[in-house]
Every structure is written in structure tokens, then in C-alpha cells.
PDB file of N, CA and C in Angstrom:
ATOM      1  N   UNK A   1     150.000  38.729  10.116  1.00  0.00           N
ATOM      2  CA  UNK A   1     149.722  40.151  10.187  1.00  0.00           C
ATOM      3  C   UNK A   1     150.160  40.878   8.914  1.00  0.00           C
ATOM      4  N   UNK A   2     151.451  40.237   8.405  1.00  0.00           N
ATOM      5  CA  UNK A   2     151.749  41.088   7.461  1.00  0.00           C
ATOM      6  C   UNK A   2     150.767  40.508   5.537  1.00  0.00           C
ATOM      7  N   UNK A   3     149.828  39.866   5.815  1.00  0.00           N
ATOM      8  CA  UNK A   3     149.165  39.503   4.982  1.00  0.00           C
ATOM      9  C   UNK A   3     148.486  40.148   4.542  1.00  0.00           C
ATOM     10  N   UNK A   4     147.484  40.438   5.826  1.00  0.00           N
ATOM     11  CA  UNK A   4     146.186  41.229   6.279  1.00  0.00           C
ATOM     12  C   UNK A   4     146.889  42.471   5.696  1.00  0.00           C
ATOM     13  N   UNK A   5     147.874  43.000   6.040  1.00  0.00           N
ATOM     14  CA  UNK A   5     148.429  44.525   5.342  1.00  0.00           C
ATOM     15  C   UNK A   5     148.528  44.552   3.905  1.00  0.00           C
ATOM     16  N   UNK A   6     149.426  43.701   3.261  1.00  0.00           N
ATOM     17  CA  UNK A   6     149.440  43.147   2.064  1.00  0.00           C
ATOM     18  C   UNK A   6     148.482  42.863   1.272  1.00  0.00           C
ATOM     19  N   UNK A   7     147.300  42.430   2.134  1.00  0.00           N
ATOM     20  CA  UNK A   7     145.324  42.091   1.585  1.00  0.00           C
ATOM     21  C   UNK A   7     144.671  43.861   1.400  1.00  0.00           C
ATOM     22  N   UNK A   8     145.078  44.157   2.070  1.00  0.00           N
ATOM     23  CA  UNK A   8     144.424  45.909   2.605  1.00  0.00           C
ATOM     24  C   UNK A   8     144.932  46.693   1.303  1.00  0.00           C
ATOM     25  N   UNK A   9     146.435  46.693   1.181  1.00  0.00           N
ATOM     26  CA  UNK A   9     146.846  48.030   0.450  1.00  0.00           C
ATOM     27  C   UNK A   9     145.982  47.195  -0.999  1.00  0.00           C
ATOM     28  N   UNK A  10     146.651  46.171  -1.094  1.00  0.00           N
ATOM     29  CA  UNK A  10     146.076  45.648  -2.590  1.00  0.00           C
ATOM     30  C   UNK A  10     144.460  45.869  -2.794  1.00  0.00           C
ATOM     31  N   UNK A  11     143.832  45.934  -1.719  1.00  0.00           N
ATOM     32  CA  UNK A  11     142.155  45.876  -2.092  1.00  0.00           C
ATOM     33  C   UNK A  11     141.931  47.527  -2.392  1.00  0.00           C
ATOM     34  N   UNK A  12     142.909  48.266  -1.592  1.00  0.00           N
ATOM     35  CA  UNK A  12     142.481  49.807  -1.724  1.00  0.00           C
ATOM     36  C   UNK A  12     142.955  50.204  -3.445  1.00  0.00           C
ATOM     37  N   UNK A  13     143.984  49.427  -3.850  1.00  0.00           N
ATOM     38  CA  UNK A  13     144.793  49.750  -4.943  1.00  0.00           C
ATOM     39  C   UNK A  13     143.589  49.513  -6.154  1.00  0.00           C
ATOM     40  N   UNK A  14     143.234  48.197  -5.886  1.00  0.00           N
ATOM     41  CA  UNK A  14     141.704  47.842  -6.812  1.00  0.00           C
ATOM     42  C   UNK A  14     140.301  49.021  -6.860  1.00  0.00           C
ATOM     43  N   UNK A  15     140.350  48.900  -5.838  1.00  0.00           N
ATOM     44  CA  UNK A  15     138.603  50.191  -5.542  1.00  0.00           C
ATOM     45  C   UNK A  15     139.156  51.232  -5.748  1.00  0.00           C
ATOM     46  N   UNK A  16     140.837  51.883  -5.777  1.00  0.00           N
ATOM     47  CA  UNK A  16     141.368  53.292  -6.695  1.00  0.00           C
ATOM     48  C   UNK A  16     141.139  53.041  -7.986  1.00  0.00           C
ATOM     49  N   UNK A  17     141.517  52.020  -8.320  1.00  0.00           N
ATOM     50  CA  UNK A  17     141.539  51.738 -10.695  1.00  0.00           C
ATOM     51  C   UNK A  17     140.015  51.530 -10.893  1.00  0.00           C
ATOM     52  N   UNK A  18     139.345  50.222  -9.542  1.00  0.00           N
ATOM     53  CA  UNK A  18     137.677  50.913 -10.435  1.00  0.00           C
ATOM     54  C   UNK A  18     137.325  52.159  -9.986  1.00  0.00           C
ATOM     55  N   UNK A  19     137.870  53.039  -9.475  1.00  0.00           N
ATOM     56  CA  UNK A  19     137.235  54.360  -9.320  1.00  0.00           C
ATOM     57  C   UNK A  19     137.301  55.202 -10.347  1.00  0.00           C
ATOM     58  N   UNK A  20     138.335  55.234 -10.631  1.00  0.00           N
ATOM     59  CA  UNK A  20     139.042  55.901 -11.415  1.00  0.00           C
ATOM     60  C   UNK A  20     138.471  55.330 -13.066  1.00  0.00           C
ATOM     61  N   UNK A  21     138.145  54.268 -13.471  1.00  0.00           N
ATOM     62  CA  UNK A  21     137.509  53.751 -14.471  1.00  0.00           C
ATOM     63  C   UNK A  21     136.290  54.235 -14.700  1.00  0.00           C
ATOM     64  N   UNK A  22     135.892  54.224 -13.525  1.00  0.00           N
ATOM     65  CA  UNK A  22     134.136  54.785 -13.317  1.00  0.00           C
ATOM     66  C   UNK A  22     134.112  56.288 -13.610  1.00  0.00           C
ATOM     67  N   UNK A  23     134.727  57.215 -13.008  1.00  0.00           N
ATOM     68  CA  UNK A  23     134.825  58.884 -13.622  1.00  0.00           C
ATOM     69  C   UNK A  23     135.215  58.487 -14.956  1.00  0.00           C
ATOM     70  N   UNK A  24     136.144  58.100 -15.799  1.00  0.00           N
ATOM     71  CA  UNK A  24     136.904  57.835 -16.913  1.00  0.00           C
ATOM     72  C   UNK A  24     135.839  57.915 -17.893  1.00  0.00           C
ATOM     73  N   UNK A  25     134.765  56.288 -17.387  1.00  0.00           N
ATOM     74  CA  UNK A  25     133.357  56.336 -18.563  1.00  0.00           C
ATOM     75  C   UNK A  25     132.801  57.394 -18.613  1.00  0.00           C
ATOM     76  N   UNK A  26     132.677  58.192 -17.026  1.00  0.00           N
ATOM     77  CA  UNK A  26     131.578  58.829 -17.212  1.00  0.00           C
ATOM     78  C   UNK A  26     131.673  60.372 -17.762  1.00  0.00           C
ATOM     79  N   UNK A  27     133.366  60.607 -18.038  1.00  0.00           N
ATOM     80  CA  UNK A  27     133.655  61.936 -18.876  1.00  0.00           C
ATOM     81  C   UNK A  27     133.897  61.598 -19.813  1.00  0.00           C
ATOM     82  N   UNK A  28     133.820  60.638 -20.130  1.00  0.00           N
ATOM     83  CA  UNK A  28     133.896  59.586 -21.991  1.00  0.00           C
ATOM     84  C   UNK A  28     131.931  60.312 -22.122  1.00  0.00           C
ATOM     85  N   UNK A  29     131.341  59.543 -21.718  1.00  0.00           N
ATOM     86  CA  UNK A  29     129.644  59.852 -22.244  1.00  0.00           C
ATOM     87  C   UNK A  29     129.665  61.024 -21.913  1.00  0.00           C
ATOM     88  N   UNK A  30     129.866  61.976 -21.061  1.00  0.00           N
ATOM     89  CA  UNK A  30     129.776  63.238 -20.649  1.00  0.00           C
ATOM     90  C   UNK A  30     130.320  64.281 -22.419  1.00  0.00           C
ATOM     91  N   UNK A  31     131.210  64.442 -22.491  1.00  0.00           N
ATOM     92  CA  UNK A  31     132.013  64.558 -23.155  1.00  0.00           C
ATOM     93  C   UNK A  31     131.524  64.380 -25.538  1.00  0.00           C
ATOM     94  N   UNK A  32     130.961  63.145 -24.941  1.00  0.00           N
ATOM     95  CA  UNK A  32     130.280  62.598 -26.299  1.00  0.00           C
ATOM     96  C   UNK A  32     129.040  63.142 -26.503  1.00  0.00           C
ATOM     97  N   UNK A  33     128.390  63.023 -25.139  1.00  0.00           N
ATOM     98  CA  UNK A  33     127.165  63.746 -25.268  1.00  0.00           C
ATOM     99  C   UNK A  33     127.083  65.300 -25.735  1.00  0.00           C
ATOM    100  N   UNK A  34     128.196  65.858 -25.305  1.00  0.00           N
ATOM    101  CA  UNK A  34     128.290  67.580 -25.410  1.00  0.00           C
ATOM    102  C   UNK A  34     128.888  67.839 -27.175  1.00  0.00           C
ATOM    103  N   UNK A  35     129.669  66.679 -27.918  1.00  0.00           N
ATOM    104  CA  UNK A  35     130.033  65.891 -29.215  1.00  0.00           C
ATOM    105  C   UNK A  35     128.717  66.517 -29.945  1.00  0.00           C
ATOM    106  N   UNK A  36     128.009  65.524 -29.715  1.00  0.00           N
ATOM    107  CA  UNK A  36     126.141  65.280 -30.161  1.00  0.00           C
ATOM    108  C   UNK A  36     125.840  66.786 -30.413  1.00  0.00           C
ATOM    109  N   UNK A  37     125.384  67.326 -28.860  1.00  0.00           N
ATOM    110  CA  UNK A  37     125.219  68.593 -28.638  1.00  0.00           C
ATOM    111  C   UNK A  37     125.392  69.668 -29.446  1.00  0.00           C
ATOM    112  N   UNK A  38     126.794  69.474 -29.967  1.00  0.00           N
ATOM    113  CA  UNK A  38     127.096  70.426 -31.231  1.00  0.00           C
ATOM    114  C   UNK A  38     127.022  70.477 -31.998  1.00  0.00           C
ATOM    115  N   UNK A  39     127.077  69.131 -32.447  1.00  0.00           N
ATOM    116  CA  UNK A  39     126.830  68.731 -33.739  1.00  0.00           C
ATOM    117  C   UNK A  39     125.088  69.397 -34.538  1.00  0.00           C
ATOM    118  N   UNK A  40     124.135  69.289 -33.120  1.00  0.00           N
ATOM    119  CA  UNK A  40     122.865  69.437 -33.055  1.00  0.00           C
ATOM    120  C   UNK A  40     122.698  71.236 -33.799  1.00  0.00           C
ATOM    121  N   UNK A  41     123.471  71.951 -32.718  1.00  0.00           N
ATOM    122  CA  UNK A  41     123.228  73.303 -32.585  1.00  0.00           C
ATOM    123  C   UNK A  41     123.824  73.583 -33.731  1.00  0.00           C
ATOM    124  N   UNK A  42     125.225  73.037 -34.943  1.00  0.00           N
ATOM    125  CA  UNK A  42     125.498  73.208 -36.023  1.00  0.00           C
ATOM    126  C   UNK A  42     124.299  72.856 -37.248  1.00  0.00           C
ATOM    127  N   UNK A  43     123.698  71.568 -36.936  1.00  0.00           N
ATOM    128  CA  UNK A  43     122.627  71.450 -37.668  1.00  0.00           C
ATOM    129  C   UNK A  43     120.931  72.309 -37.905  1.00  0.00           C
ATOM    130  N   UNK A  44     121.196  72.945 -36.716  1.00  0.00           N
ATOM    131  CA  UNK A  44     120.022  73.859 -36.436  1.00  0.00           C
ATOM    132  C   UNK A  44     121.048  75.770 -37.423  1.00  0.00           C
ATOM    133  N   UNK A  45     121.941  75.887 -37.159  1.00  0.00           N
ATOM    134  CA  UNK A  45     122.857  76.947 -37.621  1.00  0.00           C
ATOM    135  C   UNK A  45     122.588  77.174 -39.175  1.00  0.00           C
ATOM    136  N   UNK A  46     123.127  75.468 -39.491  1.00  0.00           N
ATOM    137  CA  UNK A  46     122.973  75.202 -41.366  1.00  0.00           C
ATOM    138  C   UNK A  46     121.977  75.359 -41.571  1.00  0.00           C
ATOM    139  N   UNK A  47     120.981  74.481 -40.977  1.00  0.00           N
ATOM    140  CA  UNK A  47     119.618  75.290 -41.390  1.00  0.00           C
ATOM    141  C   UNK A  47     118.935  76.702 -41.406  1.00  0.00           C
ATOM    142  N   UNK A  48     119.444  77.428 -40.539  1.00  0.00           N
ATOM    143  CA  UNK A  48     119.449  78.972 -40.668  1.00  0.00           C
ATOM    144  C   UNK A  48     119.966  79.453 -41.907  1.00  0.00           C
ATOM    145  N   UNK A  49     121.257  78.827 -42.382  1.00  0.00           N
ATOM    146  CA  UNK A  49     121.952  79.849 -43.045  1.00  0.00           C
ATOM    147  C   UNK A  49     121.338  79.544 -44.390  1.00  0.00           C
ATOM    148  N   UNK A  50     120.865  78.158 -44.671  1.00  0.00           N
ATOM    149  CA  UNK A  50     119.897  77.769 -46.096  1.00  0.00           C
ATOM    150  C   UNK A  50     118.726  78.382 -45.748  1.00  0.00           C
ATOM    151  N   UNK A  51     117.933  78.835 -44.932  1.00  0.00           N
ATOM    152  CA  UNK A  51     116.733  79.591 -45.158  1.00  0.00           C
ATOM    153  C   UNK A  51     117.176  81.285 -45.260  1.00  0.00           C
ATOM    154  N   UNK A  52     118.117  81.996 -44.467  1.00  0.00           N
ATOM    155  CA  UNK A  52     118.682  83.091 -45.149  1.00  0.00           C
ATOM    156  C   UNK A  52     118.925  82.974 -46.811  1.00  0.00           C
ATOM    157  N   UNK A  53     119.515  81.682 -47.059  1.00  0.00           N
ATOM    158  CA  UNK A  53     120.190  81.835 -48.811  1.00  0.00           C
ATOM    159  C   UNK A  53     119.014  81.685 -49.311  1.00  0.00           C
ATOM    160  N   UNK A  54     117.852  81.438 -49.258  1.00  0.00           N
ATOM    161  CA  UNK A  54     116.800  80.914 -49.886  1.00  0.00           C
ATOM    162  C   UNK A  54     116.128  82.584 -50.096  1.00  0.00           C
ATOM    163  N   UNK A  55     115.853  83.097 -48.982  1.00  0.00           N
ATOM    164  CA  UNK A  55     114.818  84.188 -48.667  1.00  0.00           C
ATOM    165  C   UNK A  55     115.759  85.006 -47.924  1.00  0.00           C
ATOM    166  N   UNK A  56     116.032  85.821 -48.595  1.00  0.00           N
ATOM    167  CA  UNK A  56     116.948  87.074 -47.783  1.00  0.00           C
ATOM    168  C   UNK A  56     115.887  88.003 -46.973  1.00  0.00           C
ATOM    169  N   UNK A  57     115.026  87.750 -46.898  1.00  0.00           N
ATOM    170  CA  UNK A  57     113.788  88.598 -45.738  1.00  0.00           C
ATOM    171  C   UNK A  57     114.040  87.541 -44.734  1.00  0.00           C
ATOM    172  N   UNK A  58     114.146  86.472 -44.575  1.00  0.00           N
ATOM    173  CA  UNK A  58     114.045  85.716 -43.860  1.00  0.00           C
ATOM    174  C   UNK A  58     114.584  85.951 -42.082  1.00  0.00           C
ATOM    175  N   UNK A  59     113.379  85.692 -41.278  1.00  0.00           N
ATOM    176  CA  UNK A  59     113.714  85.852 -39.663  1.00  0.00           C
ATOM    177  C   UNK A  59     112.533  85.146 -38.894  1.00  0.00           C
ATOM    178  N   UNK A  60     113.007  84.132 -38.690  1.00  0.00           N
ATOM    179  CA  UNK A  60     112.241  83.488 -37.392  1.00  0.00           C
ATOM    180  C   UNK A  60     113.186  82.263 -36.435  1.00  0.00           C
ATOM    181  N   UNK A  61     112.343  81.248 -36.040  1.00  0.00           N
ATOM    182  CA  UNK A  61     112.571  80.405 -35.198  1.00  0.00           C
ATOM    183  C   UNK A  61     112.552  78.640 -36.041  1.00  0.00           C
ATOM    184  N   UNK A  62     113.374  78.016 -35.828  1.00  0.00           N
ATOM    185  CA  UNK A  62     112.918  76.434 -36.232  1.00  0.00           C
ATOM    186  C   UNK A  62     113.643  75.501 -35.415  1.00  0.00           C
ATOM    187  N   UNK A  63     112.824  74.332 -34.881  1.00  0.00           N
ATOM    188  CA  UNK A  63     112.782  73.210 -34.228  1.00  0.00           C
ATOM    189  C   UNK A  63     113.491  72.143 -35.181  1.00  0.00           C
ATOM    190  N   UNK A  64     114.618  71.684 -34.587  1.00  0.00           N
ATOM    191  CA  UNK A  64     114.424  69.734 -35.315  1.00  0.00           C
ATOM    192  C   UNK A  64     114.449  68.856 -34.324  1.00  0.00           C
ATOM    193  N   UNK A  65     113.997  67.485 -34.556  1.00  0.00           N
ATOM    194  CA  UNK A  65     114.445  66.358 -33.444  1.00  0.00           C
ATOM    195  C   UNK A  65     115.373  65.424 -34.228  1.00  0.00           C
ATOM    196  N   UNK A  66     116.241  65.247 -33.261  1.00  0.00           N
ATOM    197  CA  UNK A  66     117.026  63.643 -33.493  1.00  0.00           C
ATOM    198  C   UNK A  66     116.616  62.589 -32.480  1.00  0.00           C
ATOM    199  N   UNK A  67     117.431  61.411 -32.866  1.00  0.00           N
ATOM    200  CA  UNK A  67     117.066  60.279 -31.875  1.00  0.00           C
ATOM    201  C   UNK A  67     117.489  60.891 -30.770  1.00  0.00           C
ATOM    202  N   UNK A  68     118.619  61.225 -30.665  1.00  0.00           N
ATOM    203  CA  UNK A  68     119.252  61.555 -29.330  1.00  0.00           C
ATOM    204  C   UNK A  68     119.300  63.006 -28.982  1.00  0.00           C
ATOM    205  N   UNK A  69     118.590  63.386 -29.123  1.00  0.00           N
ATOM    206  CA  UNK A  69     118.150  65.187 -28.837  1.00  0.00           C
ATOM    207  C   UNK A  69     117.270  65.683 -29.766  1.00  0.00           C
ATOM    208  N   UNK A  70     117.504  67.149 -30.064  1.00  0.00           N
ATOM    209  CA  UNK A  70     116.967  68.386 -30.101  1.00  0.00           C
ATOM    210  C   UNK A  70     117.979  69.436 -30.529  1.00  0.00           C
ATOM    211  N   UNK A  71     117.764  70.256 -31.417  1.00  0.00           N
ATOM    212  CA  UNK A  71     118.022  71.354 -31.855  1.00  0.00           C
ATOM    213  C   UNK A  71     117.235  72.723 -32.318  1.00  0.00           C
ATOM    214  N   UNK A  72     117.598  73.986 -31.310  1.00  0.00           N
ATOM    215  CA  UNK A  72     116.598  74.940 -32.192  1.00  0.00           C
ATOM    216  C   UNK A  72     117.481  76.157 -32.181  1.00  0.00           C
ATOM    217  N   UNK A  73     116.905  77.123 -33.239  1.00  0.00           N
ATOM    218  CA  UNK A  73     117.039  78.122 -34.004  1.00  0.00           C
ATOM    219  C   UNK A  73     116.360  79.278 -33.995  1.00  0.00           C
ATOM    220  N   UNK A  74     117.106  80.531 -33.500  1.00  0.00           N
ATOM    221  CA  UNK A  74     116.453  82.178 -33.709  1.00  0.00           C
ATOM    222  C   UNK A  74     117.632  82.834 -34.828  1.00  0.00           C
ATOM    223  N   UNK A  75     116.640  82.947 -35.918  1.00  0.00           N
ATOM    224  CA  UNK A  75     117.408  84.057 -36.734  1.00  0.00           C
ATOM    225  C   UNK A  75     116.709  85.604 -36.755  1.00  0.00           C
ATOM    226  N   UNK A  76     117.473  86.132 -36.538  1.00  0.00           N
ATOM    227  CA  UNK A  76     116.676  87.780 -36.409  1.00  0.00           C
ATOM    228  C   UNK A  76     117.385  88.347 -37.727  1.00  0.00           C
ATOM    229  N   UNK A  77     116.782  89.100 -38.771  1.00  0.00           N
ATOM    230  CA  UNK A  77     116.969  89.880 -39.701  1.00  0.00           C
ATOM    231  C   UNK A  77     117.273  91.347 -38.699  1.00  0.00           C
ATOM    232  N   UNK A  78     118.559  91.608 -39.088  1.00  0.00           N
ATOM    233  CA  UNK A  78     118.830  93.323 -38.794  1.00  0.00           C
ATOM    234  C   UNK A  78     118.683  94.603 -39.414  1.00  0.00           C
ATOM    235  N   UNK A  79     119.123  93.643 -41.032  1.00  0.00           N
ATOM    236  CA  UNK A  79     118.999  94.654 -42.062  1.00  0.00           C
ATOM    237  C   UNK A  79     118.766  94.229 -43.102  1.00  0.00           C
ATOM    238  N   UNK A  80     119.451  94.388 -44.192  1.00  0.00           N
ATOM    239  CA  UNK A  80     119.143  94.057 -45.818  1.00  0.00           C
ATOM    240  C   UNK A  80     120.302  93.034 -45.449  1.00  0.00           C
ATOM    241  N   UNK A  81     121.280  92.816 -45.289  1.00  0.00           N
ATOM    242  CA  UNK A  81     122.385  91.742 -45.391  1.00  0.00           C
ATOM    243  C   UNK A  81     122.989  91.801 -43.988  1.00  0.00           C
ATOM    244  N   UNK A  82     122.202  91.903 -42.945  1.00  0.00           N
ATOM    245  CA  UNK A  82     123.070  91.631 -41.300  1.00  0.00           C
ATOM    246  C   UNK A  82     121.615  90.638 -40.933  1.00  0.00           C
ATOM    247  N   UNK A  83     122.327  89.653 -40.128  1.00  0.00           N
ATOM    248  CA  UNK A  83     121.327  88.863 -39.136  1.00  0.00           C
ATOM    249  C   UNK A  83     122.508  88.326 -37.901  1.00  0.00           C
ATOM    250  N   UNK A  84     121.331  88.008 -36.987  1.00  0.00           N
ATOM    251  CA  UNK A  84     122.249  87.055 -36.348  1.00  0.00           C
ATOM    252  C   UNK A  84     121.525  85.090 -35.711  1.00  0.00           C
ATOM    253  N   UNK A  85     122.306  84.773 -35.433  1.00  0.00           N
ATOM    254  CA  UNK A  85     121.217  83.380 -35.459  1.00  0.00           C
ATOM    255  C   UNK A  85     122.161  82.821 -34.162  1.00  0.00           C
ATOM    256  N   UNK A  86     121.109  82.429 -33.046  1.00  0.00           N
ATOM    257  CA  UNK A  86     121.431  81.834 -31.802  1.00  0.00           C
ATOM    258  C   UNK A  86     120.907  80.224 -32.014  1.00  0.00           C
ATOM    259  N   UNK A  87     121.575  78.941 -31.683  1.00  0.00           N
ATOM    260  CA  UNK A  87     121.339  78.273 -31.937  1.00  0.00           C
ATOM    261  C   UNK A  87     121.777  77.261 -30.914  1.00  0.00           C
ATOM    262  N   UNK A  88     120.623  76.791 -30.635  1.00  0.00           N
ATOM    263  CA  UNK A  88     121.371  75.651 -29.177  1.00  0.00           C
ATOM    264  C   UNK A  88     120.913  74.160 -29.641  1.00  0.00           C
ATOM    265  N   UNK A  89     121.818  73.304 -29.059  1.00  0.00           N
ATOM    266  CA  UNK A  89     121.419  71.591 -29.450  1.00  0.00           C
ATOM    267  C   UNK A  89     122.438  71.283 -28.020  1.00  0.00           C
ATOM    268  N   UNK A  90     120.503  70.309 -27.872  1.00  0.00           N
ATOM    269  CA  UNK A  90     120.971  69.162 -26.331  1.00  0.00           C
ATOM    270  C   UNK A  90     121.111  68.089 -26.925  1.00  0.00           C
ATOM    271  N   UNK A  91     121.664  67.310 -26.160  1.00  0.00           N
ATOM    272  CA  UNK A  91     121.847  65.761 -25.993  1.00  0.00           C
ATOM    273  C   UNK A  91     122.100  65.068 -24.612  1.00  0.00           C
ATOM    274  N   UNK A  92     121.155  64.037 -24.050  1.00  0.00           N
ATOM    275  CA  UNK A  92     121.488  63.608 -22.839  1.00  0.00           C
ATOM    276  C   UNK A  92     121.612  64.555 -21.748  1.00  0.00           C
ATOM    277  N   UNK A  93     121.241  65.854 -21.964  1.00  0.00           N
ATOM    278  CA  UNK A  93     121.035  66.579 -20.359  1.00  0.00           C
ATOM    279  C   UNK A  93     122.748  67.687 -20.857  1.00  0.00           C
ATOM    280  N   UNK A  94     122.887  67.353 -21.934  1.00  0.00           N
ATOM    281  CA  UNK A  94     124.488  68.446 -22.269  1.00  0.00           C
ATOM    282  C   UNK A  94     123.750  69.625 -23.338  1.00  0.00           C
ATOM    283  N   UNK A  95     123.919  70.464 -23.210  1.00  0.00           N
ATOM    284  CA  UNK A  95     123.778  71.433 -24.051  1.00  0.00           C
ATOM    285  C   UNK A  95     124.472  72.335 -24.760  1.00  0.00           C
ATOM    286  N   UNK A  96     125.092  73.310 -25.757  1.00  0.00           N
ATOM    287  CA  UNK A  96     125.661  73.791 -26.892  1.00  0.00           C
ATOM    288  C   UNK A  96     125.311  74.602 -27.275  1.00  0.00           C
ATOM    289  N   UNK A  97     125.465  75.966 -27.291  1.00  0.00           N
ATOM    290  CA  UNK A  97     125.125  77.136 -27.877  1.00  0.00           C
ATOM    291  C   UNK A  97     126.331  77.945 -28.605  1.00  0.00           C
ATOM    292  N   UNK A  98     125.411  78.642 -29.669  1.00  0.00           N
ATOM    293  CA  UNK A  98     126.365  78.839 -30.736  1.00  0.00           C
ATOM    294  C   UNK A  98     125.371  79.880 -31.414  1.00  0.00           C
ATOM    295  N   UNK A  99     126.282  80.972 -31.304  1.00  0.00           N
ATOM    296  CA  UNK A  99     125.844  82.616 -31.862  1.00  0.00           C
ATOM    297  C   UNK A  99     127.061  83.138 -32.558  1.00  0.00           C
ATOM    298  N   UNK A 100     125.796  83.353 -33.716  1.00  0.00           N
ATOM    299  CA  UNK A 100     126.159  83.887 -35.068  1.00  0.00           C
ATOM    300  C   UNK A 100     125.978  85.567 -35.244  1.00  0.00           C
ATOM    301  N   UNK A 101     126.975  86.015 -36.263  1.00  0.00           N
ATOM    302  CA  UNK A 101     126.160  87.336 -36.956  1.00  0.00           C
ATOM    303  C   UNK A 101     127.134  86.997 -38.135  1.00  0.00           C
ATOM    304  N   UNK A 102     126.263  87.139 -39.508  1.00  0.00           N
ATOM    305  CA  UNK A 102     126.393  87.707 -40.361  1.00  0.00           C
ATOM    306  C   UNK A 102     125.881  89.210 -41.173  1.00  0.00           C
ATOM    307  N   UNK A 103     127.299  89.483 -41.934  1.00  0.00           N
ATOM    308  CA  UNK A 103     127.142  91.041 -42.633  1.00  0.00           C
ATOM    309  C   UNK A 103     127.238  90.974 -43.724  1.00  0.00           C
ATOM    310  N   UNK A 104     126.865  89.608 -44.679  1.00  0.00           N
ATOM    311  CA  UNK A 104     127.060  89.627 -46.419  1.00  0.00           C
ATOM    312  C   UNK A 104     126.227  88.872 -46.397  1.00  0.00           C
ATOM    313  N   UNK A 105     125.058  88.743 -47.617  1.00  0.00           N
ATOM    314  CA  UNK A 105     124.425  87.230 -47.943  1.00  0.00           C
ATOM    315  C   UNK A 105     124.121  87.283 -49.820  1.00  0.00           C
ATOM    316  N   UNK A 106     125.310  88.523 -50.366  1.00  0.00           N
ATOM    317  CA  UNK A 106     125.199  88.076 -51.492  1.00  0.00           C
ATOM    318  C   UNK A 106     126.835  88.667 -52.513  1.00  0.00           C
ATOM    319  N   UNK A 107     127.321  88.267 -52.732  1.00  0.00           N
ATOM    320  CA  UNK A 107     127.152  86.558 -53.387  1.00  0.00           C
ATOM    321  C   UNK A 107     127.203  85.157 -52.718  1.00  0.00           C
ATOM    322  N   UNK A 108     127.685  85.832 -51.851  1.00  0.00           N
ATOM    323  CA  UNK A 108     127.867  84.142 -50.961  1.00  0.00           C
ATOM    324  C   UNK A 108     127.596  84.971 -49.080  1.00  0.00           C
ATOM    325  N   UNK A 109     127.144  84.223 -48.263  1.00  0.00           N
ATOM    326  CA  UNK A 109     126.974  84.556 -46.813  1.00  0.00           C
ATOM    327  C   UNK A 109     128.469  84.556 -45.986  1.00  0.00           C
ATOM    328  N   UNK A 110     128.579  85.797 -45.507  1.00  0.00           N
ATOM    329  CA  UNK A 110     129.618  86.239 -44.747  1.00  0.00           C
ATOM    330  C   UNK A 110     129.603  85.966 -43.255  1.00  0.00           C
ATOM    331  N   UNK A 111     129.984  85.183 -42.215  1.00  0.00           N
ATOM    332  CA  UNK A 111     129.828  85.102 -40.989  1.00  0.00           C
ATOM    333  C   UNK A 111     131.114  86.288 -40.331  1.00  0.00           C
ATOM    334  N   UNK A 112     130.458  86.810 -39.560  1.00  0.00           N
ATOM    335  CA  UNK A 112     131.569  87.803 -39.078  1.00  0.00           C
ATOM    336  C   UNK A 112     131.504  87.960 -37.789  1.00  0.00           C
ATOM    337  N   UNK A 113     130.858  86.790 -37.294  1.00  0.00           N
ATOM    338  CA  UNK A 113     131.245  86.895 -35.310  1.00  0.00           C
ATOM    339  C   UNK A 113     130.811  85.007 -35.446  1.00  0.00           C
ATOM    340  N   UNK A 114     131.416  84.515 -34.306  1.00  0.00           N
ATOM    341  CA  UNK A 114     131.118  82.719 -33.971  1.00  0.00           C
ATOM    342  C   UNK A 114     131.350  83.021 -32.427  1.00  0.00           C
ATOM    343  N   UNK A 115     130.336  82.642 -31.420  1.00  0.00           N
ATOM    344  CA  UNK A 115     130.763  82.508 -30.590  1.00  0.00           C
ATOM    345  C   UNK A 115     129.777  81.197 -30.120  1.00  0.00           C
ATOM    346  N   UNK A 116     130.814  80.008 -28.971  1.00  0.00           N
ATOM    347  CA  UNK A 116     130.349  78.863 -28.541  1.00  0.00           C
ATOM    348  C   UNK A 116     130.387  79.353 -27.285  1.00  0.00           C
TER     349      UNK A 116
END
């Protein structure tokens, strides 16, 4: 009898550590994926801020793809040197948004709000 008890706690002790392994991976990829994600919505951002430095009229929308997602881009012109640029990047079903305003773009571009 006291085996069968001894068999029991130990099997529950096992199916707790793979449980617990199993959430572990899956906020490891969870986690990496949302990594990606930002990385995406930063790459869609930079690209905003090189088409502002390029063309200070500059205001629209741009698309990129990666292997593992997607990134896109709204820059709105406000004024002569204000914009702001909303910028989201998925990966795997995680997504990342990231809003900008800048109030300088000469001599160099001024960011004066970041919000994730």
C-alpha cells in the first residue's frame, strides 16, 4: 500500500515539472515572438524616419514583409517640422505598436513623444 502512495505522489510530481516545462516553452516563443514583433514595428519606424529625412513633405503609409511577419507604417505630416508615425509589427499572432511624434527634422530629427 505504501508503494502505490509512493508511485502516486511521484507520478503527480512528474506531470507538475512537465507542466510546468510546457507553459515555460510556451512563454519562451510567446515572448520571442512579441521580440520579432518589435523589432518589426522599429523597422517599419526607421523607415519612416529615412523617408521624413529624405522629403520633409513627406506623409503616407508603407508595408514591409519578413520571413516571420509584417510591418506597417502611417506617417502624417502636421506641419513644416511636426509629424507623427504609428507603426505596428506582427509576428506569429503577437503584435507591437509604437507611436511617434516628432517636432524637429532639421538639422537632425527630434522625437518628442515614444509610446509602446
Amino acid at each position: 500500500m505504501m508503494v502505490i502512495a509512493i508511485s502516486a505522489v511521484s507520478i503527480a510530481v512528474v506531470i507538475s515539472l512537465i507542466d510546468s516545462g510546457i507553459n515555460s516553452t510556451r512563454n519562451s516563443t510567446n515572448l520571442t515572438a512579441l521580440s520579432i514583433a518589435r523589432q518589426y514595428a522599429n523597422a517599419c519606424l526607421e523607415e519612416s524616419l529615412q523617408s521624413i529625412r529624405d522629403n520633409n513633405n513627406y506623409s503616407g503609409n508603407l508595408a514591409l514583409s519578413f520571413t516571420n511577419g509584417a510591418c506597417s507604417a502611417t506617417t502624417t505630416r502636421i506641419s513644416s517640422a511636426n509629424f507623427t508615425i504609428d507603426s505596428i509589427g506582427s509576428s506569429s499572432g503577437s503584435m507591437k505598436r509604437i507611436s511617434t511624434s516628432i517636432n524637429q527634422t532639421d538639422p537632425k530629427i527630434t522625437i518628442s513623444a515614444w509610446q509602446e
